[in-house]
Protein backbone atom coordinates (compact mmCIF):
# COMPACT_ATOMS: atom_id res chain seq x y z
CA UNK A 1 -48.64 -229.15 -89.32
CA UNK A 2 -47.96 -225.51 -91.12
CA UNK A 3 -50.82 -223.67 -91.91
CA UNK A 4 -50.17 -220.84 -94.37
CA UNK A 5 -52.93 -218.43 -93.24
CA UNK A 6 -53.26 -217.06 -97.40
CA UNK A 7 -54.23 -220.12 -98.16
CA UNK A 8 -57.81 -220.38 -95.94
CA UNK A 9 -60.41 -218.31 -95.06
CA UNK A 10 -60.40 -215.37 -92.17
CA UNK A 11 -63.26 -217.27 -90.36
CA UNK A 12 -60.15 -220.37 -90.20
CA UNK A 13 -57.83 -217.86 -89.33
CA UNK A 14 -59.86 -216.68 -86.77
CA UNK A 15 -60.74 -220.27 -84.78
CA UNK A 16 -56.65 -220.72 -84.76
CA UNK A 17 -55.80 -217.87 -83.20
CA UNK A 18 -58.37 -217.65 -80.36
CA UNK A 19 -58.04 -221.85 -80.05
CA UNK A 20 -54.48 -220.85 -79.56
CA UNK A 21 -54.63 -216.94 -77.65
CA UNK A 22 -56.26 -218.18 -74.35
CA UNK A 23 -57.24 -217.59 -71.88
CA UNK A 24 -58.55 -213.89 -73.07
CA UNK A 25 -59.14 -210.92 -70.59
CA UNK A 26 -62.38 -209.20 -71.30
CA UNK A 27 -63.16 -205.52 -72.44
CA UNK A 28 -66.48 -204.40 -71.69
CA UNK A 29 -66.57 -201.53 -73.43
CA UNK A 30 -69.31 -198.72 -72.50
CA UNK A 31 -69.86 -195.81 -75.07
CA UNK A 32 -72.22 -193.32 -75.62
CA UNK A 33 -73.44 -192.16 -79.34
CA UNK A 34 -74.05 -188.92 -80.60
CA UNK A 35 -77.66 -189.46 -80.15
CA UNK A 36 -77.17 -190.12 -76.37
CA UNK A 37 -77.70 -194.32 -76.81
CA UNK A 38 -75.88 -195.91 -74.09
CA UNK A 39 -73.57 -198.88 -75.41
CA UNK A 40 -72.32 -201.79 -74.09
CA UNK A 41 -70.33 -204.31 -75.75
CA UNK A 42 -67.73 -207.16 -74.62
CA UNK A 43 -64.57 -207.53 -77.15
CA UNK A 44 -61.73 -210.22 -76.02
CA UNK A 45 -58.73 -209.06 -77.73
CA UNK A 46 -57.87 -206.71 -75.04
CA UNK A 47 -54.77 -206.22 -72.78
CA UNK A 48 -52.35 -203.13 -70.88
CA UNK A 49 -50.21 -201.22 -73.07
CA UNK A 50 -48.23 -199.06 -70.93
CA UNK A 51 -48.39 -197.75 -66.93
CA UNK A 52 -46.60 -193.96 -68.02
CA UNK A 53 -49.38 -192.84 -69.18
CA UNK A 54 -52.09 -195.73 -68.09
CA UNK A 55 -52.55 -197.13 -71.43
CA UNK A 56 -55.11 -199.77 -72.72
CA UNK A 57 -55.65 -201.67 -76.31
CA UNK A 58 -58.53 -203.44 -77.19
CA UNK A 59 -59.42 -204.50 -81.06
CA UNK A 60 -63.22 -204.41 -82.29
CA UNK A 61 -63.19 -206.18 -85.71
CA UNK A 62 -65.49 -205.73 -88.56
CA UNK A 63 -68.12 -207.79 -88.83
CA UNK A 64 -68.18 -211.15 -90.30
CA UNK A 65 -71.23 -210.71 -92.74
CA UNK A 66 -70.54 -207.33 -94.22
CA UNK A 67 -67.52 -205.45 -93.14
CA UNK A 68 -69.30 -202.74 -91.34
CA UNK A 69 -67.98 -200.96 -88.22
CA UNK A 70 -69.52 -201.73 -84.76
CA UNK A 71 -71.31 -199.31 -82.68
CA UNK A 72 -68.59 -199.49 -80.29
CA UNK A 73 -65.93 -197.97 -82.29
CA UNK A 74 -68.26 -195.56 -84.23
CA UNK A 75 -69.27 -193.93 -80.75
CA UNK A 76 -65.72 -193.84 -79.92
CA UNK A 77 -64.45 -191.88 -82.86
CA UNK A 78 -67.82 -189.48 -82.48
CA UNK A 79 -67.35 -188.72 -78.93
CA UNK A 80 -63.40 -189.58 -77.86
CA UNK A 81 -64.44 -191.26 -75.16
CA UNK A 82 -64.76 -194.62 -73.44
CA UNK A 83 -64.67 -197.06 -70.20
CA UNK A 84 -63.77 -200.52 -69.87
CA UNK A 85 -65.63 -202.51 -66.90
CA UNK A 86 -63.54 -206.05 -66.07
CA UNK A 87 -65.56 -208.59 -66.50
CA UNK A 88 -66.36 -211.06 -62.92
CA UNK A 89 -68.03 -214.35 -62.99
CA UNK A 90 -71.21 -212.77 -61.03
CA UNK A 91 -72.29 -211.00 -64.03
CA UNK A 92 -70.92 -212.89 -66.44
CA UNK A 93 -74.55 -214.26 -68.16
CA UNK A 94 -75.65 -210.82 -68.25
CA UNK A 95 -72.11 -209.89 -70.21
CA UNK A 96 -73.24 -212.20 -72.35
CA UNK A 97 -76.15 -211.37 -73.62
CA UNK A 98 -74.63 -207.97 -74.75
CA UNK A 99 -72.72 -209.65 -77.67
CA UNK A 100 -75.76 -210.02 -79.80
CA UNK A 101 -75.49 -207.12 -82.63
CA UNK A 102 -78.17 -204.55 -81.62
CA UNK A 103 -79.58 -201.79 -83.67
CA UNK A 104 -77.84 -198.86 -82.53
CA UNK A 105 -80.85 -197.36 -81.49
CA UNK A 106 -80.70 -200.18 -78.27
CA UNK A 107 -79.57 -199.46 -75.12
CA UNK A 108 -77.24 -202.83 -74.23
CA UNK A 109 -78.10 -201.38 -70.55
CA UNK A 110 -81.89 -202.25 -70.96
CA UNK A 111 -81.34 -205.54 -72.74
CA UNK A 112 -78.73 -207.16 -70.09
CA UNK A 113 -80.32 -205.29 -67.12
CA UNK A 114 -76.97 -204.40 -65.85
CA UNK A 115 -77.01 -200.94 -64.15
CA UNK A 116 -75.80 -197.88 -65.82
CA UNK A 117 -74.08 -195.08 -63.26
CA UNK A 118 -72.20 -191.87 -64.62
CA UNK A 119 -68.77 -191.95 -65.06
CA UNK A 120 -67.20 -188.83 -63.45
CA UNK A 121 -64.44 -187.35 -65.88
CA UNK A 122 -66.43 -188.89 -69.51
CA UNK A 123 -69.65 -188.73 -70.49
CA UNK A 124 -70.59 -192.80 -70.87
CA UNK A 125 -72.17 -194.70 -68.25
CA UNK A 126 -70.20 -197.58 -66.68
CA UNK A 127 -71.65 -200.69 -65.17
CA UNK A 128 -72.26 -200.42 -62.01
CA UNK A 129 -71.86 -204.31 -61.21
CA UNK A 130 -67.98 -203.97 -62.33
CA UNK A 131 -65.87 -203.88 -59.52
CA UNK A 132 -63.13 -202.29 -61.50
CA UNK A 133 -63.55 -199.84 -64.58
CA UNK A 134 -61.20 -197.91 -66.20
CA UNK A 135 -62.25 -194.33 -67.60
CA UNK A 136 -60.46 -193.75 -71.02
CA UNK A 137 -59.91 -190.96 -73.48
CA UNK A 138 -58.99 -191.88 -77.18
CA UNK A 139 -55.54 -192.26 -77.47
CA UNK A 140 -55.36 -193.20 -81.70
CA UNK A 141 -57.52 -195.80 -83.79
CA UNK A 142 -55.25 -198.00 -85.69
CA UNK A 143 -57.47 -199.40 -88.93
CA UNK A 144 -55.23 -203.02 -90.17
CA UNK A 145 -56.59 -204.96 -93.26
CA UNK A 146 -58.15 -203.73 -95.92
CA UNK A 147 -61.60 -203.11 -94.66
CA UNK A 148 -63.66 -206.24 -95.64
CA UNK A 149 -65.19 -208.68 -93.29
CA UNK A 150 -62.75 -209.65 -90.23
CA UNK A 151 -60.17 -206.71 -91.08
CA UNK A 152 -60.33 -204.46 -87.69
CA UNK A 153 -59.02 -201.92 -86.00
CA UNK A 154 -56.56 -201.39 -82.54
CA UNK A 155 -57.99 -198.52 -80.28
CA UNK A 156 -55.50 -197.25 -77.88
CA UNK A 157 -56.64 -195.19 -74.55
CA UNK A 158 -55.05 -193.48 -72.32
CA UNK A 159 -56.83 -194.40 -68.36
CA UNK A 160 -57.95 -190.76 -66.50
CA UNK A 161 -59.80 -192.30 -64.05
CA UNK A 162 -59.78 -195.65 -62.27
CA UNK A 163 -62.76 -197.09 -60.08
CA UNK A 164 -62.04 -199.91 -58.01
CA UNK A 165 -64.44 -201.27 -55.34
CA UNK A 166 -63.03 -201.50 -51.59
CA UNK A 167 -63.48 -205.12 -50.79
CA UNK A 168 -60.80 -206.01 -53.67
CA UNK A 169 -58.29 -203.36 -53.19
CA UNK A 170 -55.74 -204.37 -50.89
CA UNK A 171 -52.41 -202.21 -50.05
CA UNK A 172 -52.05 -201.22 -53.95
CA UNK A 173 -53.10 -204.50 -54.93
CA UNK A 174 -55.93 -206.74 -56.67
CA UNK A 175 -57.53 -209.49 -54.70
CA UNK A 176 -58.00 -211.59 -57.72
CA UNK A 177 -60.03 -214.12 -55.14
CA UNK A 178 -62.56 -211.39 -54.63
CA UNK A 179 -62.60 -210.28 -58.21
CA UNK A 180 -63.23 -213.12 -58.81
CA UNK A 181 -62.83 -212.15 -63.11
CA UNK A 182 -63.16 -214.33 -66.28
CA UNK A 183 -61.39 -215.36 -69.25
CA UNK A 184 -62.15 -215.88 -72.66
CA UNK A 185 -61.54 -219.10 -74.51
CA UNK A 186 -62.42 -220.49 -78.05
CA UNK A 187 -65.86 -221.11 -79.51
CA UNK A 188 -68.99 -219.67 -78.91
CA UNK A 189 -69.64 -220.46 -74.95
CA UNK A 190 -65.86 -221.70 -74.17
CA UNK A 191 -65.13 -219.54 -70.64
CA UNK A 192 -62.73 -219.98 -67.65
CA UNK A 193 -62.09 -219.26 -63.83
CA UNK A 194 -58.40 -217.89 -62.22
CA UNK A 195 -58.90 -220.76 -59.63
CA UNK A 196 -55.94 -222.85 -60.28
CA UNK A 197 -53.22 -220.69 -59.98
CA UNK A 198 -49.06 -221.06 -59.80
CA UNK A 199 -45.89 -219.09 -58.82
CA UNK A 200 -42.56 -219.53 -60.64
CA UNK A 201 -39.49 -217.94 -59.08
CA UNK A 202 -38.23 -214.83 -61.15
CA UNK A 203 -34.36 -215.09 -60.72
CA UNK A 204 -32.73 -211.66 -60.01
CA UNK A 205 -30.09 -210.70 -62.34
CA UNK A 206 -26.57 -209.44 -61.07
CA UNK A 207 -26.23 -205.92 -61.81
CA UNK A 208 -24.08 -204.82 -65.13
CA UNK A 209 -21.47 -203.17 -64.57
């Protein structure tokens, strides 16, 4: 089958590429507004840029109905600022109920009852369930489409500050068996686990001469 992705609509566009993407890392993204409204918001078109500086990406798209901007990236571009809690399966309801579109005036915090601490070198509140969050400054927003429902945006960040909990950090590494994090899938509930896991052999290359 070839699917010419002119010839349907972005909604079609859309199921093919997360049906296809998978499994997705999730960004939950904490912000703060102008007003001082504590955000929270989970986007799954997320992943590492770069280590030199500590990069991230993450793309919030318009929305569906009317093209409008998200809270998310409004805060961002008012304040420069955001964090990025990873996502584990022992919050992963309350995650959840975050991705309903609140009035900005709503405080994601109070709806999920996940607990809002300070961050130290920002001004947002990160979750305090997260066992790893990343502090970011605003690297660049990168609009792409034309600004109508399911155009978007790329916003790049550059990682000041990492928090990582104790009982997963292990000589420089992740215990992913402690962190026990979750993926994204297609559809509206689709989820998964890092329990079935594999190693492949990387083969080392002679050295060019």
């Amino acid at each position: 089958m070839i699917i010419d992705p002119t010839q349907q609509s972005f909604k079609d566009n859309y199921k093919l590429m997360i049906g296809s993407i998978v499994p997705r890392p999730i960004a939950f993204v904490s912000t703060k507004s102008n007003d001082g409204i504590d955000n929270l918001a989970p986007f799954s078109f997320f992943n590492g840029v770069c280590s030199n500086p500590p990069t991230i990406a993450f793309s919030p798209a318009r929305r569906g109905t009317d093209g409008e901007i998200k809270d998310t990236l409004k805060n961002i571009r008012d304040t420069g600022v955001f964090a990025i809690n990873i996502v584990s399966e022992s919050f992963a309801p309350e995650m959840v109920s975050t991705a309903t579109e609140f009035p900005p005036e709503i405080s994601e915090f109070d709806e999920s009852g996940l607990t809002p601490i300070p961050c130290e070198k920002i001004d947002v509140m990160r979750v305090k369930e997260s066992k790893i969050t990343f502090e970011c400054e605003l690297n660049q927003i990168i609009e792409v489409g034309d600004g109508s429902p399911g155009s978007g945006f790329l916003v790049l960040g550059t990682i000041v500050l990492f928090h990582v909990a104790d009982e997963i950090y292990d000589g420089g590494r992740i215990d992913l068996s402690k962190l026990q994090p979750i993926g994204r899938l297609a559809g509206p509930n689709g989820y998964c686990r890092i329990t079935d896991r594999f190693d492949i052999e990387r083969k080392i290359k002679p050295d060019r001469k």
